[in-house]
Protein backbone atom coordinates (compact mmCIF):
# COMPACT_ATOMS: atom_id res chain seq x y z
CA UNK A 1 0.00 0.00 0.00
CA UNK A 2 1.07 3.41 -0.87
CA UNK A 3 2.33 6.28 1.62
CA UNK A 4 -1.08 8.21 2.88
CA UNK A 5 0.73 11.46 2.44
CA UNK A 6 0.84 10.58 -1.50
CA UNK A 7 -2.84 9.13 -1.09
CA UNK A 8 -3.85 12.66 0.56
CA UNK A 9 -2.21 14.60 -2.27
CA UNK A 10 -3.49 12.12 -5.28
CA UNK A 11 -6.90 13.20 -3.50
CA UNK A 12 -6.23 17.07 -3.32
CA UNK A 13 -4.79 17.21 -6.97
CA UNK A 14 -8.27 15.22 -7.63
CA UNK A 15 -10.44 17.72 -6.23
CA UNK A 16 -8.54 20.58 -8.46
CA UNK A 17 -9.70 18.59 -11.34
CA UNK A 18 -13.16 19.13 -10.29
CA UNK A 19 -12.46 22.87 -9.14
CA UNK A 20 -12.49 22.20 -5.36
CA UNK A 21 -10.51 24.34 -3.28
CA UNK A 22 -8.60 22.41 -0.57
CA UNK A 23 -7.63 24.52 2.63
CA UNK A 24 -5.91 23.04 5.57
CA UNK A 25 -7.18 25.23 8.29
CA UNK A 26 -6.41 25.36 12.01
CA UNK A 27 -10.51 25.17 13.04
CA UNK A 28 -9.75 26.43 16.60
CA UNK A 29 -13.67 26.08 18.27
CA UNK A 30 -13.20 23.69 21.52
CA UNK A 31 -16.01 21.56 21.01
CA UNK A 32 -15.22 20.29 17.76
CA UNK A 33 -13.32 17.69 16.81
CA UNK A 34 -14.18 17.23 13.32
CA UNK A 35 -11.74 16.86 11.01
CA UNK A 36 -13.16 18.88 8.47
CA UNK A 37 -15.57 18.63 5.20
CA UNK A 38 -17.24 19.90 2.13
CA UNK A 39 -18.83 23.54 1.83
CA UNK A 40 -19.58 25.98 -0.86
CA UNK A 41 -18.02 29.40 -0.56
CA UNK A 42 -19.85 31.99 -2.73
CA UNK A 43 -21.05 29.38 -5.41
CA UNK A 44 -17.79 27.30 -5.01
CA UNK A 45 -16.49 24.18 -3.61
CA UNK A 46 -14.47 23.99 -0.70
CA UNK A 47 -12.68 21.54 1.83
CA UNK A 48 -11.82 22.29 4.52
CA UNK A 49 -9.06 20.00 6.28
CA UNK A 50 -8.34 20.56 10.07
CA UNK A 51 -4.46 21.16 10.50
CA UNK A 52 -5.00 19.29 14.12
CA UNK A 53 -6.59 16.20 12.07
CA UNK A 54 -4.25 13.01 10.71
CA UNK A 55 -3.57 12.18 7.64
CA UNK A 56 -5.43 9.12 7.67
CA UNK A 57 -8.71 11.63 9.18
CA UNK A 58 -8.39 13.61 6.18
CA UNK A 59 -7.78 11.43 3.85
CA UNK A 60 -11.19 9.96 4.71
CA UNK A 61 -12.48 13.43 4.34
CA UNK A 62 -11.54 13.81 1.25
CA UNK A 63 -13.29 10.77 0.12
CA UNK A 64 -16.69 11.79 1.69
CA UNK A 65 -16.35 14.91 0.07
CA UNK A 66 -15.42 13.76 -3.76
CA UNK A 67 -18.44 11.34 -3.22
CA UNK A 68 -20.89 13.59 -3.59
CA UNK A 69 -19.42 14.60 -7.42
CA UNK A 70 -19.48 12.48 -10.20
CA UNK A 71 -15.83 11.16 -11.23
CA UNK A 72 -16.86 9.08 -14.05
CA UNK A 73 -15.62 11.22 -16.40
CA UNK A 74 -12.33 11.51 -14.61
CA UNK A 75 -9.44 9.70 -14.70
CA UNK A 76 -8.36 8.38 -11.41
CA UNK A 77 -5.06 6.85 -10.30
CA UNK A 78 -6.52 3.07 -9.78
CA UNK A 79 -5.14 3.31 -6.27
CA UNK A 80 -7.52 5.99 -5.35
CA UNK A 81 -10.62 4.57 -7.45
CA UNK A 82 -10.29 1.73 -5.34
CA UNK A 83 -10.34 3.85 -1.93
CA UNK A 84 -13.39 5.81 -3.92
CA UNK A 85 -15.36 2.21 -4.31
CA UNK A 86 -14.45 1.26 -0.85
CA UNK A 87 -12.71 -2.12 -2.17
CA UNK A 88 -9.61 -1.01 -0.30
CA UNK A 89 -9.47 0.71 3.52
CA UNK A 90 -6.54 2.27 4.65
């Protein structure tokens, strides 16, 4: 299995392809603990990935967030379809 550093930045470089800004933000509110997720800024896509989170946490962010846009039409590193189908888990 590859690095999840290269998994996380496969997924980020995806999400450019679909115009989706990725931020890694320090989300400083004490009660949460979430380690971040979709939005839409004036009209456009954003994620937002807490700073505080692992790799692994938003990794699996970034999947939940490109599910919700259709990647047919996009080609995807077979490594990362896989994680996309859920036939592989980190």
């Amino acid at each position: 299995m590859m690095n999840d550093e290269i998994i996380l930045s496969y997924l980020e470089e995806l999400a450019e392809k679909l115009e989706i800004l990725v931020r890694d933000e320090n989300i400083n509110i004490e009660e949460s603990s979430s380690p971040g997720g979709l939005c839409r800024v004036e009209g456009k896509y954003v994620v937002i990935l807490n700073s505080k989170a692992s790799v692994k946490e938003k990794i699996q962010v970034m999947i939940t967030a490109l599910h919700q846009f259709d990647l047919s039409d996009i080609y995807i590193k077979p490594v990362i379809r896989e994680l996309l189908d859920g036939s592989v888990q980190l």
